[in-house]
N, C-alpha and C. Protein backbone atom coordinates (compact mmCIF):
# COMPACT_ATOMS: atom_id res chain seq x y z
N UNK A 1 -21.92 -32.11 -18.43
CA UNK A 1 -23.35 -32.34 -18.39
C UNK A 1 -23.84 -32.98 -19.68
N UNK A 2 -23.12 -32.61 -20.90
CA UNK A 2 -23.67 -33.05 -22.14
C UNK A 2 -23.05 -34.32 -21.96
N UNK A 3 -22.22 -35.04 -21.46
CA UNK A 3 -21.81 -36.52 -20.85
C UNK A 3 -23.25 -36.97 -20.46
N UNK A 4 -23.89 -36.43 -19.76
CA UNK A 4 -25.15 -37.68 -19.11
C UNK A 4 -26.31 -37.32 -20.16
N UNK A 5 -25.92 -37.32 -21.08
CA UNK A 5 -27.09 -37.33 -22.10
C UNK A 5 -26.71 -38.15 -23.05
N UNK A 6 -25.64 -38.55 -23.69
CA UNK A 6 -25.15 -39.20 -24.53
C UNK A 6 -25.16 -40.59 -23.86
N UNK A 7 -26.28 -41.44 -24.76
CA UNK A 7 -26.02 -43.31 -24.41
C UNK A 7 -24.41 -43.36 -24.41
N UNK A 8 -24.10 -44.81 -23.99
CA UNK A 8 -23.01 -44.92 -23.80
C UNK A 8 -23.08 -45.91 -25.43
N UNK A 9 -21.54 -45.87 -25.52
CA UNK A 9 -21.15 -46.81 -26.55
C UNK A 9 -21.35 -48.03 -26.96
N UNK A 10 -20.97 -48.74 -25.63
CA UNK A 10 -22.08 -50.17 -25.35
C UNK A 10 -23.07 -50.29 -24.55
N UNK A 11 -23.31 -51.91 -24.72
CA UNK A 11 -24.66 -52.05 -23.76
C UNK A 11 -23.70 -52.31 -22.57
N UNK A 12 -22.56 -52.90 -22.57
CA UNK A 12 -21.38 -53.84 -21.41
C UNK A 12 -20.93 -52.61 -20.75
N UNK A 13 -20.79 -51.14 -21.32
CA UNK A 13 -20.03 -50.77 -20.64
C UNK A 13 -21.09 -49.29 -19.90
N UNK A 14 -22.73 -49.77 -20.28
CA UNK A 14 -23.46 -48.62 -18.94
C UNK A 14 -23.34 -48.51 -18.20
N UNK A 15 -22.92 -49.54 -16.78
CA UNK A 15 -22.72 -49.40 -15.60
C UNK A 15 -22.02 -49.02 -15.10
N UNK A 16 -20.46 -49.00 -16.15
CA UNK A 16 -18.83 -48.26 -15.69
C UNK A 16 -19.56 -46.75 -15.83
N UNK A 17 -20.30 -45.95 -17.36
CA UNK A 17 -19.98 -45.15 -17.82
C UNK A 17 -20.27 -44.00 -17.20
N UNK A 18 -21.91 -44.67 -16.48
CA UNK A 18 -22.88 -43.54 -15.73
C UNK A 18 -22.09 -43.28 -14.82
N UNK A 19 -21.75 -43.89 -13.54
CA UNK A 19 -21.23 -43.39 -12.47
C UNK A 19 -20.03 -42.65 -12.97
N UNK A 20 -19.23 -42.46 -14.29
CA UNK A 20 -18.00 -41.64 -13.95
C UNK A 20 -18.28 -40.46 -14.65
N UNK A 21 -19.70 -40.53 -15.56
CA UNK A 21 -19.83 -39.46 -16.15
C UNK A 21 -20.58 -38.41 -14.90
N UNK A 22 -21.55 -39.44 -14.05
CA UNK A 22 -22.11 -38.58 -12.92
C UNK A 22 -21.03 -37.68 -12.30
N UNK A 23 -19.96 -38.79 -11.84
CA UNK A 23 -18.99 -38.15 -11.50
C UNK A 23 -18.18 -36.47 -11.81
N UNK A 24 -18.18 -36.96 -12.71
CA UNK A 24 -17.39 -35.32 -13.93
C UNK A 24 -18.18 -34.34 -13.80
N UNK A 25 -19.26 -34.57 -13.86
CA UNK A 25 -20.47 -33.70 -13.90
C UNK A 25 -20.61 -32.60 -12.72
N UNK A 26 -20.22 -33.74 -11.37
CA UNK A 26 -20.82 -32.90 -10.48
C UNK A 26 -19.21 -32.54 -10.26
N UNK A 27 -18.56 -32.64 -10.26
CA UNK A 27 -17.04 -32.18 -9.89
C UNK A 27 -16.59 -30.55 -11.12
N UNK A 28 -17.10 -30.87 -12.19
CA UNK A 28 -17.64 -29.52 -13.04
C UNK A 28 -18.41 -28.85 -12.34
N UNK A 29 -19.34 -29.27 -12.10
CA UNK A 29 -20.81 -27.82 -11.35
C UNK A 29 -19.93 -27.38 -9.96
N UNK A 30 -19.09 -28.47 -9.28
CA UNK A 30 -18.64 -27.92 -7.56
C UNK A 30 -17.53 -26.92 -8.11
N UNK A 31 -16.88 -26.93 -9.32
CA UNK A 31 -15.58 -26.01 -9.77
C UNK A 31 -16.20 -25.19 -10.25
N UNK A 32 -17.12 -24.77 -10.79
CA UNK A 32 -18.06 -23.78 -11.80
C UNK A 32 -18.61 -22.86 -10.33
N UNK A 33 -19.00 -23.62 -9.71
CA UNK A 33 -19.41 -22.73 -8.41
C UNK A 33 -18.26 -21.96 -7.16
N UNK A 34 -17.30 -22.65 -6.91
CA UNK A 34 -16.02 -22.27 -6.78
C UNK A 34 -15.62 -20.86 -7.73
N UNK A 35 -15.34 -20.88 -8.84
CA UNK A 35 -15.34 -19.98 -9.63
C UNK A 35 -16.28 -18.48 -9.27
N UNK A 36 -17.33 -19.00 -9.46
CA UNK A 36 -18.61 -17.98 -8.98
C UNK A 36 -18.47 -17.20 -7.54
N UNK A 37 -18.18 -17.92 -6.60
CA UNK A 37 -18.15 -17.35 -5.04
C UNK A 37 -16.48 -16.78 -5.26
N UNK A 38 -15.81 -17.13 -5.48
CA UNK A 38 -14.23 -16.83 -5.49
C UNK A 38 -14.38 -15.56 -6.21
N UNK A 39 -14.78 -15.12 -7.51
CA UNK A 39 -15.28 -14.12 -8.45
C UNK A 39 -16.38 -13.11 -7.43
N UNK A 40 -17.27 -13.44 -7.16
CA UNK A 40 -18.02 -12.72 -6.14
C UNK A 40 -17.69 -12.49 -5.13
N UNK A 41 -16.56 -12.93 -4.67
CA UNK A 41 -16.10 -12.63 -3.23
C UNK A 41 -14.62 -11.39 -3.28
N UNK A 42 -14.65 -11.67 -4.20
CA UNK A 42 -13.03 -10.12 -4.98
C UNK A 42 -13.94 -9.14 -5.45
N UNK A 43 -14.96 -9.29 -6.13
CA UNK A 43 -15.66 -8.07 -6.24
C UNK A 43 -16.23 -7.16 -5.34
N UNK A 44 -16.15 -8.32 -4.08
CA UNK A 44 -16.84 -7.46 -2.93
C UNK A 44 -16.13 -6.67 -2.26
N UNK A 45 -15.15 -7.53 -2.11
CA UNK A 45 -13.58 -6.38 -1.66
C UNK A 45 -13.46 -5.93 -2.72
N UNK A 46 -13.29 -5.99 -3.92
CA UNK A 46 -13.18 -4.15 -4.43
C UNK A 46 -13.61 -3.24 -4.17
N UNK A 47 -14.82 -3.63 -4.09
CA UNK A 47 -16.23 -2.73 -4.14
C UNK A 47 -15.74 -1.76 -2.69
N UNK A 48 -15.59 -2.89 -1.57
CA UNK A 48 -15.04 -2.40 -0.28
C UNK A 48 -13.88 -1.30 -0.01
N UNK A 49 -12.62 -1.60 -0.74
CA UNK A 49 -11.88 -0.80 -0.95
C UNK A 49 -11.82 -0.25 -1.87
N UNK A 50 -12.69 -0.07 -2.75
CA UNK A 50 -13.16 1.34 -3.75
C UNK A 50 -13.68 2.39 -3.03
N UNK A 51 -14.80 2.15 -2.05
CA UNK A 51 -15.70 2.80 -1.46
C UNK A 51 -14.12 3.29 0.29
N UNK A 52 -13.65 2.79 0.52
CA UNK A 52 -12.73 2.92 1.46
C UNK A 52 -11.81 3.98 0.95
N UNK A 53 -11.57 3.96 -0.28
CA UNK A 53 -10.57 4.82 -1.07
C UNK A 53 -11.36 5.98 -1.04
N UNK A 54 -12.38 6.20 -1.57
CA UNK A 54 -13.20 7.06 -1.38
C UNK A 54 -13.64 7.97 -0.59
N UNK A 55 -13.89 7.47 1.00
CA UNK A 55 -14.45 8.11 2.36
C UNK A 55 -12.55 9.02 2.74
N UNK A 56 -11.45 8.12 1.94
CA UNK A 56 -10.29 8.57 2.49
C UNK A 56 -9.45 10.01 2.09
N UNK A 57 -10.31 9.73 0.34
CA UNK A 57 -10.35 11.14 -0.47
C UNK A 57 -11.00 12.29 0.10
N UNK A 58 -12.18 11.93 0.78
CA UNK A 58 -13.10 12.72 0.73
C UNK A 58 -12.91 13.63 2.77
N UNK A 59 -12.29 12.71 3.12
CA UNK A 59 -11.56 13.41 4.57
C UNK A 59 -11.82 12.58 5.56
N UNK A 60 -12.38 11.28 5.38
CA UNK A 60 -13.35 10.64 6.32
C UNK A 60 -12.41 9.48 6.70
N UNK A 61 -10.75 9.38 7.21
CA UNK A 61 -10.16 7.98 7.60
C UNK A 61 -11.25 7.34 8.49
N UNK A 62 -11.52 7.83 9.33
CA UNK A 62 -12.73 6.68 10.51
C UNK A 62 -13.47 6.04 9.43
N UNK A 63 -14.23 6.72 8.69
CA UNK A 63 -15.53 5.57 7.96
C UNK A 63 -15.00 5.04 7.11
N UNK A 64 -13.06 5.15 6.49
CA UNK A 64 -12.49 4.43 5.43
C UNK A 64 -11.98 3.03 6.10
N UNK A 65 -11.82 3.51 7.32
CA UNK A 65 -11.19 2.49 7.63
C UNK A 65 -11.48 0.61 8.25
N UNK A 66 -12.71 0.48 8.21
CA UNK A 66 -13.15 -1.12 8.22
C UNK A 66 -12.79 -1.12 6.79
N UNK A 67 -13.32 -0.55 5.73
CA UNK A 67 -13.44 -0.87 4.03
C UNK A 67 -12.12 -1.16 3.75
N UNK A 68 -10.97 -0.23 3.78
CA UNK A 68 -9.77 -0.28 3.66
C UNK A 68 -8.94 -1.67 4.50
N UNK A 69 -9.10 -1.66 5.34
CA UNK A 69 -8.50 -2.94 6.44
C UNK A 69 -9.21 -4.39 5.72
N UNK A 70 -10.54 -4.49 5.29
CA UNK A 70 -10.80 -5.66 4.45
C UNK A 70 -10.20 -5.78 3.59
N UNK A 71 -10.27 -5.02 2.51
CA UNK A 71 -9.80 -4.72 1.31
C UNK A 71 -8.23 -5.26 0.92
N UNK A 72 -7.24 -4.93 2.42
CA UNK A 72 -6.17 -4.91 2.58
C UNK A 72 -6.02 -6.28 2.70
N UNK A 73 -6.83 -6.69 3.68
CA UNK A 73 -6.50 -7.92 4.37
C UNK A 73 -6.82 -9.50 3.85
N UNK A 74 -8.23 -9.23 3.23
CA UNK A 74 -8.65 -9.80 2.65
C UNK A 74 -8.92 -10.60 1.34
N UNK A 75 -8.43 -9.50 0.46
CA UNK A 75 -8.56 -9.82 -1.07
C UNK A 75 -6.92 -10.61 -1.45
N UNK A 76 -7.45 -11.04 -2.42
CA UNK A 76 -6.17 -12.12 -2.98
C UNK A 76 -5.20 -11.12 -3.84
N UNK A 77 -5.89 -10.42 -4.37
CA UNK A 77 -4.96 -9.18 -5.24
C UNK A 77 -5.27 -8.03 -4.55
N UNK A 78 -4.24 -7.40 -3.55
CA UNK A 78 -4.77 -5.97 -2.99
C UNK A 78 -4.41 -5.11 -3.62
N UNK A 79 -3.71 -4.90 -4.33
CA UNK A 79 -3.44 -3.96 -5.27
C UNK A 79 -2.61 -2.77 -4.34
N UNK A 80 -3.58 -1.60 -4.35
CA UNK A 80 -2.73 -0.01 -3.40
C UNK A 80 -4.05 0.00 -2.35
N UNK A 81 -4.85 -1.21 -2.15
CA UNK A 81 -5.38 -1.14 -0.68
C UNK A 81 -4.49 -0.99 0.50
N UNK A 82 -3.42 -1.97 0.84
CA UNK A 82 -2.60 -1.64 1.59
C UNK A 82 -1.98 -0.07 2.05
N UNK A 83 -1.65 0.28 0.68
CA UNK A 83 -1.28 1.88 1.10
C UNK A 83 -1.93 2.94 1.46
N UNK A 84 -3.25 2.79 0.99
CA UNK A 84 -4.52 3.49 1.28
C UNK A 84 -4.89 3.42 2.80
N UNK A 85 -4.67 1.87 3.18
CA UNK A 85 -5.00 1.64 4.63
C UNK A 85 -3.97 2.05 5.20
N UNK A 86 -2.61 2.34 4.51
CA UNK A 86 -1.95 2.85 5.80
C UNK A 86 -1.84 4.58 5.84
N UNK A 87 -2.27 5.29 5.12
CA UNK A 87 -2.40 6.33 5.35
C UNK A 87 -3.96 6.67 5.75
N UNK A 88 -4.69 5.73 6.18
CA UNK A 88 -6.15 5.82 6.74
C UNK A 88 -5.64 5.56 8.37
N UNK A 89 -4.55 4.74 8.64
CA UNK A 89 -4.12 4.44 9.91
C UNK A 89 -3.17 5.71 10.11
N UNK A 90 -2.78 6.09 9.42
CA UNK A 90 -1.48 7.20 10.13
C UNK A 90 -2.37 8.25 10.64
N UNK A 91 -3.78 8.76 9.41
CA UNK A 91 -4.59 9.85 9.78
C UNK A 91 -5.21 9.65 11.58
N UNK A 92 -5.28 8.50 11.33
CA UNK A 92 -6.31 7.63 13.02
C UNK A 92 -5.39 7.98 14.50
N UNK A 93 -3.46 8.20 13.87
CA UNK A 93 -2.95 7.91 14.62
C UNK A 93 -2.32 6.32 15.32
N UNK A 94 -2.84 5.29 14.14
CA UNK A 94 -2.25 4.31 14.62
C UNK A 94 -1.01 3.86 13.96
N UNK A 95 0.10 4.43 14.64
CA UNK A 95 1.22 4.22 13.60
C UNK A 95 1.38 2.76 13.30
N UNK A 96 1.42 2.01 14.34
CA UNK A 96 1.98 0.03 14.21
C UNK A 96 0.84 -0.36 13.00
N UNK A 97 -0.12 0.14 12.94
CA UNK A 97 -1.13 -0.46 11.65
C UNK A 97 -0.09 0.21 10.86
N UNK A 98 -0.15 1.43 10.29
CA UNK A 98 0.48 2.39 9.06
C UNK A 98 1.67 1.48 8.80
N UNK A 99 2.33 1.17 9.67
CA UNK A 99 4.00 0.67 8.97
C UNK A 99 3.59 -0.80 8.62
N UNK A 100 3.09 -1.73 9.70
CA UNK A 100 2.60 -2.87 8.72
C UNK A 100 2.05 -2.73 7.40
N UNK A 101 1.19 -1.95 7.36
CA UNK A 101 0.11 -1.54 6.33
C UNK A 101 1.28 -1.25 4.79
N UNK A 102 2.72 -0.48 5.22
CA UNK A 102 3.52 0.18 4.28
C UNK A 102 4.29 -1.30 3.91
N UNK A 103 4.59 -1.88 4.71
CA UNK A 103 5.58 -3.30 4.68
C UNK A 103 4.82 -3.99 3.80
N UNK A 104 3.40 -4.62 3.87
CA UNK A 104 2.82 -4.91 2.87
C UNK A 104 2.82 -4.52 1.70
N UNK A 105 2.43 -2.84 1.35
CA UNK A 105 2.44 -2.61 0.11
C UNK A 105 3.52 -2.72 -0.65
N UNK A 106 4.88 -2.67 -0.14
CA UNK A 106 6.35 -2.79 -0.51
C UNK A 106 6.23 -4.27 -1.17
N UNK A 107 5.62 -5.45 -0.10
CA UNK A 107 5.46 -6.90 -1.14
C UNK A 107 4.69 -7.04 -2.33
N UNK A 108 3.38 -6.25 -2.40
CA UNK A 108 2.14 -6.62 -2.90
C UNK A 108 2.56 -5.32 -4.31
N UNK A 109 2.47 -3.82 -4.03
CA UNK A 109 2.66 -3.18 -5.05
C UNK A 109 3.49 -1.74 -5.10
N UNK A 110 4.61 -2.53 -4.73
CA UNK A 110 5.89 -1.30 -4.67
C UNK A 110 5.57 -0.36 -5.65
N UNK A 111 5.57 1.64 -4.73
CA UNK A 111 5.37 2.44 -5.06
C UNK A 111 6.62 3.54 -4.55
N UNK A 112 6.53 4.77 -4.74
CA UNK A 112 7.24 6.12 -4.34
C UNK A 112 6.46 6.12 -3.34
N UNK A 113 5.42 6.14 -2.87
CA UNK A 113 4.49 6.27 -1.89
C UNK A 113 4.88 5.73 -0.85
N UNK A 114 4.86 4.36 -1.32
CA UNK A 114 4.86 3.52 0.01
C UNK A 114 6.70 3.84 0.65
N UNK A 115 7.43 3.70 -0.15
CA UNK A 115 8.78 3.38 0.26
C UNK A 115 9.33 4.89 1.02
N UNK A 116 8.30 6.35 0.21
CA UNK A 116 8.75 7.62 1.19
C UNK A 116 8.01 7.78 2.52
N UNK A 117 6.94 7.07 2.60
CA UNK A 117 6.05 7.14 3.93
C UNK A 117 6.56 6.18 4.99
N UNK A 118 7.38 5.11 4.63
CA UNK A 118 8.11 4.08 5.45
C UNK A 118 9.34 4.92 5.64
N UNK A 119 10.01 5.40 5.21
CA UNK A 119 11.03 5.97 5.05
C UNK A 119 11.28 7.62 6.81
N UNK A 120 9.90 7.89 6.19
CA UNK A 120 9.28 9.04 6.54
C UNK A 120 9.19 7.98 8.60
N UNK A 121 8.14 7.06 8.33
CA UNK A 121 8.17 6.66 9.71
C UNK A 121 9.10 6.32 10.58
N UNK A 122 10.31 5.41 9.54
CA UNK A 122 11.31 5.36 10.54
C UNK A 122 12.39 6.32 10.78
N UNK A 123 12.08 8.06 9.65
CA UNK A 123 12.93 8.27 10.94
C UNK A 123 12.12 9.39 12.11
N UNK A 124 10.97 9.52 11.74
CA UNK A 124 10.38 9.67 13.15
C UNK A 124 10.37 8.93 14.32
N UNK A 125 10.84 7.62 14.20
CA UNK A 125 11.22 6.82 15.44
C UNK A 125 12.41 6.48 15.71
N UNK A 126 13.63 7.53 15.46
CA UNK A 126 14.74 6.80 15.16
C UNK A 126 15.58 6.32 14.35
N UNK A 127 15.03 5.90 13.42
CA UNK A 127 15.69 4.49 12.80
C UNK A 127 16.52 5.02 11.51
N UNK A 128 17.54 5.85 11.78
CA UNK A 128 17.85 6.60 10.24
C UNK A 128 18.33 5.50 9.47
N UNK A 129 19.63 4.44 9.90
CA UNK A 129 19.82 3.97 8.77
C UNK A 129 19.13 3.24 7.71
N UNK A 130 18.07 2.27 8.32
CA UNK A 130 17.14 2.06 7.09
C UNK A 130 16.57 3.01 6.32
N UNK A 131 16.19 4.27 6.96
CA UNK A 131 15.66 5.21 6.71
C UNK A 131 16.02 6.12 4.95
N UNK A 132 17.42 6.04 5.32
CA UNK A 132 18.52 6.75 4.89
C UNK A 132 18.91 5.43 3.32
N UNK A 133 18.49 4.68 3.43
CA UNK A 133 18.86 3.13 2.61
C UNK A 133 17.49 3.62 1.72
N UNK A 134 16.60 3.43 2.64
CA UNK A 134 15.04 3.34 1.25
C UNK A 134 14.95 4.64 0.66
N UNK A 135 15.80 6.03 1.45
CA UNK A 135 15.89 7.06 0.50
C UNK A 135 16.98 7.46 -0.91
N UNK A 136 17.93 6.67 -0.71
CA UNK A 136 19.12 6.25 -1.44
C UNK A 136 18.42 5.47 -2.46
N UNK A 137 17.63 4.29 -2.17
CA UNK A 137 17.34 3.30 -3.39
C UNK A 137 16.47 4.20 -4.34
N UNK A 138 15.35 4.65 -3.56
CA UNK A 138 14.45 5.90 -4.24
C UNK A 138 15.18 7.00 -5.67
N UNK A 139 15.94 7.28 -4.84
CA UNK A 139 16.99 8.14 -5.56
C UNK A 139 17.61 7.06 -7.15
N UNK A 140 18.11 6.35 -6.62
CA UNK A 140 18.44 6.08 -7.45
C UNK A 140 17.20 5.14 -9.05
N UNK A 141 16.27 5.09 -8.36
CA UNK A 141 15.10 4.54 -9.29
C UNK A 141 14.79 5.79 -10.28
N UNK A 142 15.21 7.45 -10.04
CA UNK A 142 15.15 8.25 -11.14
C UNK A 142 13.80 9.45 -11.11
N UNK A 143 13.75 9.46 -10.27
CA UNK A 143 12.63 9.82 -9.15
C UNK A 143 11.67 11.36 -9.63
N UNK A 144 10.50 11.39 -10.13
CA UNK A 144 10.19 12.74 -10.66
C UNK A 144 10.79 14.11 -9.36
N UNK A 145 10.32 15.55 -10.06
CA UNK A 145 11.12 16.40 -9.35
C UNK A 145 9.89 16.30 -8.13
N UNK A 146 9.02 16.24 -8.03
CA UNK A 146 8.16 16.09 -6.45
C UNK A 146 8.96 14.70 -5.55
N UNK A 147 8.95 14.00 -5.95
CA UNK A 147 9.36 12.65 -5.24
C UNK A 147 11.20 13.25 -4.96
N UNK A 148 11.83 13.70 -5.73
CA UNK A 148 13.02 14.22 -5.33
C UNK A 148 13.03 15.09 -4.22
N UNK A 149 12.10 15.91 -4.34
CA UNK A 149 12.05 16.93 -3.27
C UNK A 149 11.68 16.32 -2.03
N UNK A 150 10.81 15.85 -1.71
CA UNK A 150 10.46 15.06 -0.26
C UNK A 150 11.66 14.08 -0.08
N UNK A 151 12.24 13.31 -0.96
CA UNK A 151 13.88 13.10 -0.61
C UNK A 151 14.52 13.73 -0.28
N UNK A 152 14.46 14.65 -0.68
CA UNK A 152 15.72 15.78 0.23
C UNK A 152 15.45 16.54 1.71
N UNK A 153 13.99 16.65 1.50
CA UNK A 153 13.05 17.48 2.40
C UNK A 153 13.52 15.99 3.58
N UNK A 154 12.98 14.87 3.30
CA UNK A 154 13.31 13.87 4.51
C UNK A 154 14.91 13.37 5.39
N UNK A 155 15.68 14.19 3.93
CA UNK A 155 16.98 13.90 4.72
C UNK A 155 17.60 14.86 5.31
N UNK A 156 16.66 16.14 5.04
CA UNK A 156 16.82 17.11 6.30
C UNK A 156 16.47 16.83 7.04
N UNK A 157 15.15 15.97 7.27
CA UNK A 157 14.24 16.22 8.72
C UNK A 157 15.78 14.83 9.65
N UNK A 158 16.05 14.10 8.70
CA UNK A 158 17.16 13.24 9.56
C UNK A 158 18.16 13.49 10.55
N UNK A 159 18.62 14.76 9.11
CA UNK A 159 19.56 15.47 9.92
C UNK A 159 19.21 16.71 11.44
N UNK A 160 17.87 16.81 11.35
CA UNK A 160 17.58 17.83 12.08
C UNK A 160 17.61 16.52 13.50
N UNK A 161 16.82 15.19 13.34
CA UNK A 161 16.27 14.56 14.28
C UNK A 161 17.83 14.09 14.90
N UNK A 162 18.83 13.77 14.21
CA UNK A 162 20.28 13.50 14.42
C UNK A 162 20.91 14.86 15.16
N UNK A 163 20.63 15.64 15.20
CA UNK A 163 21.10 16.90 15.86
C UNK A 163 22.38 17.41 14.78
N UNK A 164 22.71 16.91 13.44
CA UNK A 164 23.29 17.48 12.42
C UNK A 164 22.61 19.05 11.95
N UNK A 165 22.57 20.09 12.74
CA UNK A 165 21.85 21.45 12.14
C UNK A 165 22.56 22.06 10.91
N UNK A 166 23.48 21.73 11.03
CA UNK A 166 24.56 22.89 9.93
C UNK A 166 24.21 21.83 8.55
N UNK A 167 24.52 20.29 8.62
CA UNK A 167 23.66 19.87 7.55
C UNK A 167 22.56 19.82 7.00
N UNK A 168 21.33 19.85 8.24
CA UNK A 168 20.14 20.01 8.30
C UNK A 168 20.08 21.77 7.04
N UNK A 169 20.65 22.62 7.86
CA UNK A 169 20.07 23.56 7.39
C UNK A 169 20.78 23.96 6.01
N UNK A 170 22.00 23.38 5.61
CA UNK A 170 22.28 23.53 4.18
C UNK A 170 21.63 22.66 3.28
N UNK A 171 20.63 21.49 3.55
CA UNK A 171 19.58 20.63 3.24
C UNK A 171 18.60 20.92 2.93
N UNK A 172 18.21 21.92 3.55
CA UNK A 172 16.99 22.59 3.54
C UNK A 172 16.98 23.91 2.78
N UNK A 173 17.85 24.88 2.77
CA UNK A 173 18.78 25.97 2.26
C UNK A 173 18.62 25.37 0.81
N UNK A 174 18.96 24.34 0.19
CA UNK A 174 19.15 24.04 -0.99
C UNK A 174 17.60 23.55 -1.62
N UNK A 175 17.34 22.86 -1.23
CA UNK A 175 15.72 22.19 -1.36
C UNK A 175 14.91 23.44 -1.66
N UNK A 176 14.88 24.65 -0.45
CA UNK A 176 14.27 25.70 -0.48
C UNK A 176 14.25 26.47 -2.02
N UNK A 177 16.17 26.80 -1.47
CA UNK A 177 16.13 27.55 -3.55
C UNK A 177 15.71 27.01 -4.56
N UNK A 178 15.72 25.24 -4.61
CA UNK A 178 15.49 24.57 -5.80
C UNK A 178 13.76 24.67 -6.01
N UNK A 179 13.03 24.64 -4.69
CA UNK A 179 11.63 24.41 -4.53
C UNK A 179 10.89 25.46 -4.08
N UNK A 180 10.76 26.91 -3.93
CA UNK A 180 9.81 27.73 -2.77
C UNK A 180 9.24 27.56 -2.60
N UNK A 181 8.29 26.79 -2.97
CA UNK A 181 6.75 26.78 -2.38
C UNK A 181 6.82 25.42 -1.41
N UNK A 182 7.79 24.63 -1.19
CA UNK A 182 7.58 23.24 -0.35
C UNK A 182 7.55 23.81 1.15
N UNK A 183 6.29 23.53 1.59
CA UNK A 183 5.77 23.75 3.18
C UNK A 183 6.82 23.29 4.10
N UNK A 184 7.12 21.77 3.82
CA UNK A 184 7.63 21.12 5.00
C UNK A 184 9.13 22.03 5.25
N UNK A 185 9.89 22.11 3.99
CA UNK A 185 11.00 22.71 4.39
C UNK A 185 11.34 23.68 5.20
N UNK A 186 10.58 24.77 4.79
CA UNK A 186 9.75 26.33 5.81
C UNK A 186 10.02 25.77 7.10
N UNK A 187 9.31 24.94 7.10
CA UNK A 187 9.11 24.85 8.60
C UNK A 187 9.89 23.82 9.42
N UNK A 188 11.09 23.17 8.41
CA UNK A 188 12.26 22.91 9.06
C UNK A 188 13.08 23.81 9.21
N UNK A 189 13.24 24.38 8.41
CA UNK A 189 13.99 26.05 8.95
C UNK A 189 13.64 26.68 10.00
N UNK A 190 12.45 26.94 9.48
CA UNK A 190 11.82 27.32 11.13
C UNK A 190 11.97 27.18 11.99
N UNK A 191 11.81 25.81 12.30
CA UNK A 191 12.97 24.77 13.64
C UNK A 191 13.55 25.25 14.11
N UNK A 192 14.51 25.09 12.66
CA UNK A 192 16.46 25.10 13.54
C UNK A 192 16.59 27.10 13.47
N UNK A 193 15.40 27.52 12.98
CA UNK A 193 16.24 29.27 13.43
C UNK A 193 15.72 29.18 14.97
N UNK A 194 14.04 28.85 15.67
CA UNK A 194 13.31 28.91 16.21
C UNK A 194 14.31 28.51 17.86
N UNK A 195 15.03 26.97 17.45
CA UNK A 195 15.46 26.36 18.41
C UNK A 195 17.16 27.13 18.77
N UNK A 196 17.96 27.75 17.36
CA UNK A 196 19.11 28.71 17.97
C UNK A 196 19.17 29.96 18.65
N UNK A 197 17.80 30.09 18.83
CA UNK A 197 17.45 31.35 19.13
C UNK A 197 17.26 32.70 18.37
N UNK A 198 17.75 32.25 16.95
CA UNK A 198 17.09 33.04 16.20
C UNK A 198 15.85 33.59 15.80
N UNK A 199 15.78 34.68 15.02
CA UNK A 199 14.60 35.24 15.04
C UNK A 199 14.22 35.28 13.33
């Protein structure tokens, strides 16, 4: 802009100078505004999946979930929107959102989260050997003692879903002594006494 204020150098060369300084000018203000809407338009999805993160804390997946699904879908940097939305979809019951939702966060911002809840889905459907792979890599990344424990806790539930009980339950047997207070285990035991007919 300070270009179309400055005479030009010569008198010969006004007619080149204006049109290219016009030029610059407005190709500056169309990028300056670009800037502005691009900047205003990530703040809004934050804002969106801030407030989505929020309703999800607070117990509310239904009202998290338009905020979260923008947030996810939308923004150029999603950050742990993705993961947020997929445990806003698992709460809903929509598993095919949740595992897309986990596949994403694995590209965008690989966590313990995302890789035990993927982990976690496929082998509720089956699928141990991947299952059994993203709990192995986990493991080996050095894993605090909570994130260890739901590793072990999940490769019981494998073995239970595999019909392996005697592994299942020395899986769980061990997890238990190392952990007492972990719920899920309890109540894989529970299971396999429940289903031998034990009491």
């Amino acid at each position: 802009l300070l270009g179309l204020t400055v005479p030009p150098t010569r008198a010969t060369d006004h007619a080149r100078e204006v049109p290219l300084r016009v030029a610059a000018a407005v190709i500056l203000i169309a990028a300056a505004g670009l800037v502005v809407f691009g900047a205003a338009r990530e703040f809004s999805l934050d804002l969106a999946h801030e407030r989505g993160r929020r309703l999800l804390l607070a117990g509310d997946p239904d009202g998290a979930w338009s905020d979260l699904r923008r947030g996810a879908e939308e923004a150029l940097w999603p950050g742990r929107a993705h993961l947020q939305f997929a445990l806003a979809a698992g709460n809903l019951g929509r598993p095919e959102f949740a595992e897309d939702a986990l596949r994403e966060s694995l590209r965008n911002a690989p966590s313990y989260e995302a890789v035990h809840l993927l982990a976690e889905r496929e082998i509720e459907t089956g699928r141990y050997a991947p299952a059994l792979a993203r709990l192995e890599q986990l493991e080996r990344c050095g894993p605090t003692w909570r994130v260890s424990a739901e590793i072990r806790y999940l490769r019981g539930l494998a073995a239970i879903r595999q019909g392996h009980r005697a592994q299942a339950r020395r899986l769980l047997d061990n997890l238990v002594a190392d952990v007492p207070s972990h719920p899920r285990a309890h109540l894989g035991l529970g299971y396999l006494a429940a289903s031998a007919g034990d009491e």
